[in-house]
N, C-alpha and C. Protein backbone atom coordinates (compact mmCIF):
# COMPACT_ATOMS: atom_id res chain seq x y z
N UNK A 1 4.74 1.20 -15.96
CA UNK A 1 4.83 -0.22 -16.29
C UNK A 1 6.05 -0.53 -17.15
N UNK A 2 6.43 0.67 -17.88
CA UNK A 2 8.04 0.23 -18.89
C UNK A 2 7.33 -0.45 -19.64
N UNK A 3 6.28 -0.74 -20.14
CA UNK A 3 5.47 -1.11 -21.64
C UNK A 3 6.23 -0.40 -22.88
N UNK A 4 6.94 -1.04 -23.44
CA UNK A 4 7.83 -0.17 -24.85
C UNK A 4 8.66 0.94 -24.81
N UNK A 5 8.63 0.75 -22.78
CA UNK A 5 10.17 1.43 -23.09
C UNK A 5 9.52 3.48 -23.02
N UNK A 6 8.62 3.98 -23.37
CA UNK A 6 7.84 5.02 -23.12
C UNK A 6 7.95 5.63 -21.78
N UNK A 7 8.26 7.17 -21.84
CA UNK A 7 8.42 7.67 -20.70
C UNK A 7 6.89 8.40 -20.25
N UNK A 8 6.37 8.18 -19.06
CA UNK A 8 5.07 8.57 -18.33
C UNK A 8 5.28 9.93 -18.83
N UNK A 9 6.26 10.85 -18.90
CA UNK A 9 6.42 12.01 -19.35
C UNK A 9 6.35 12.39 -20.48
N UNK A 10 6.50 11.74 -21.40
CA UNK A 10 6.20 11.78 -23.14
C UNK A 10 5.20 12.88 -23.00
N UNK A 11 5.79 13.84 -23.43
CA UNK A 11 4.57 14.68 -24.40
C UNK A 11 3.31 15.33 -23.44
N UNK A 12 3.59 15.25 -21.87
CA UNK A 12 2.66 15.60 -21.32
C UNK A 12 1.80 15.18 -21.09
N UNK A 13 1.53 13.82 -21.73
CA UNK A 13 0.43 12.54 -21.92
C UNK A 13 0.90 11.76 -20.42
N UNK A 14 -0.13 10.82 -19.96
CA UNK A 14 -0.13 10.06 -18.86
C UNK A 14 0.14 8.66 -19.97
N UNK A 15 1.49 8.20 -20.09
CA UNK A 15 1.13 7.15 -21.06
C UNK A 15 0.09 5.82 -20.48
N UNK A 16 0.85 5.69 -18.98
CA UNK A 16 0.39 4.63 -18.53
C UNK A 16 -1.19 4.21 -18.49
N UNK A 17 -2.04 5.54 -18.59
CA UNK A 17 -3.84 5.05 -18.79
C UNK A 17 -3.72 4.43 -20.27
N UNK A 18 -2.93 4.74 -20.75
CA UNK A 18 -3.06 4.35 -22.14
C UNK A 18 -2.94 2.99 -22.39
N UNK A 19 -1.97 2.51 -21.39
CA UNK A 19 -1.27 0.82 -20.70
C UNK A 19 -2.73 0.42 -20.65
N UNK A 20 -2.52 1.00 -19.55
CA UNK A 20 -4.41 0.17 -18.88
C UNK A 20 -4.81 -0.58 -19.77
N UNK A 21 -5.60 0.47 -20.31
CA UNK A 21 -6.67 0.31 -21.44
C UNK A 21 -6.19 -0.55 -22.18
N UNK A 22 -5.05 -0.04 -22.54
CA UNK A 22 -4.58 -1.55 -23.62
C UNK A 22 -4.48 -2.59 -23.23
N UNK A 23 -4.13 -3.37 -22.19
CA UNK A 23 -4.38 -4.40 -21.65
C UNK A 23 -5.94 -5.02 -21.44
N UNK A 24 -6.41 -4.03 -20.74
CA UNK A 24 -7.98 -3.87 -20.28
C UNK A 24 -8.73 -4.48 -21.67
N UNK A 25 -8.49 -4.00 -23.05
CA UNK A 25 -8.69 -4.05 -24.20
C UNK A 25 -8.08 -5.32 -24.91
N UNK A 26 -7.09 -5.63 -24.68
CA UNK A 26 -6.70 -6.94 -25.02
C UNK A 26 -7.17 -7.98 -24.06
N UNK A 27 -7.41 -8.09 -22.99
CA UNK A 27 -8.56 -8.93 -21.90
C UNK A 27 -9.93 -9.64 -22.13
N UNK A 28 -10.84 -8.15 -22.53
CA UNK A 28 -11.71 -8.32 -23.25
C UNK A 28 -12.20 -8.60 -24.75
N UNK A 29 -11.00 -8.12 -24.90
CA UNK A 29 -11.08 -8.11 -26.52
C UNK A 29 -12.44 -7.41 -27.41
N UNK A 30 -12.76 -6.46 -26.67
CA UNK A 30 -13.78 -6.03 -27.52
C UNK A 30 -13.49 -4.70 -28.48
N UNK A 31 -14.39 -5.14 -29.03
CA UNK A 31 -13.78 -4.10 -30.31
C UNK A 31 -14.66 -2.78 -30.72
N UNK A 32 -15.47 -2.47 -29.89
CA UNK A 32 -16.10 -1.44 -29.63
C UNK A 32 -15.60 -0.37 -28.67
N UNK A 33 -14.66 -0.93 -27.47
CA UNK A 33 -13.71 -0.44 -26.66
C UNK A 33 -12.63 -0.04 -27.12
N UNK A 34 -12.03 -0.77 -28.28
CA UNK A 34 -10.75 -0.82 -29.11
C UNK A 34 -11.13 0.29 -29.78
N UNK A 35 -11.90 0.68 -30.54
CA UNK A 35 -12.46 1.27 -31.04
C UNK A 35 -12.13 3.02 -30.79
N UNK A 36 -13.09 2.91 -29.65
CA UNK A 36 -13.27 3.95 -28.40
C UNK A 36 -11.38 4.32 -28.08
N UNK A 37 -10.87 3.46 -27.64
CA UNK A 37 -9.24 3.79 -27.23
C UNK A 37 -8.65 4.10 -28.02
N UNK A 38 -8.66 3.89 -29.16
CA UNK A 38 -7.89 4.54 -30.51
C UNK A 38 -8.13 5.46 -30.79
N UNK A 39 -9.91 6.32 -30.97
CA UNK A 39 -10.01 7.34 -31.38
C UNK A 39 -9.43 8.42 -30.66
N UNK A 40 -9.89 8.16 -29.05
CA UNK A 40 -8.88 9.00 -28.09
C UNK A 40 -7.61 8.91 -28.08
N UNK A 41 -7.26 8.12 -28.60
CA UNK A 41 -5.31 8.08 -28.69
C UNK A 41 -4.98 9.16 -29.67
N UNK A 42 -5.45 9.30 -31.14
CA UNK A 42 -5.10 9.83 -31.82
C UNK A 42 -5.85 11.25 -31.86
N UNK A 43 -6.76 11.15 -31.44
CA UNK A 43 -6.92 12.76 -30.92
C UNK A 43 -5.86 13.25 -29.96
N UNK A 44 -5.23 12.80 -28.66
CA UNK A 44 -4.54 13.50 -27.55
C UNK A 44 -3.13 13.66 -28.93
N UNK A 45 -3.00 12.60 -29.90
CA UNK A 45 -1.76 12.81 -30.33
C UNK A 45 -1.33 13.82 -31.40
N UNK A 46 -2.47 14.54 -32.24
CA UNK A 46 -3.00 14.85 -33.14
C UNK A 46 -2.34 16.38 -33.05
């Protein structure tokens, strides 16, 4: 998607599910999901 410029290759990470979700997450706006997507973000980054 070119969302910030981030290469799909970064780090071995799939950035783009990460896109998704963030969108997916800003859509709904829920914050139990938000929640949920962050903790997994910073675990894969950790």
């Amino acid at each position: 998607m070119g969302f910030f410029g981030f290469n799909k290759q970064s780090s071995g990470h799939d950035m783009s599910s990460y896109y998704h979700a963030l969108i997916y997450v800003l859509q709904t706006q829920n914050i139990f999901i938000m929640a949920c997507i962050i903790t997994q973000f910073c675990k894969s980054i950790s």
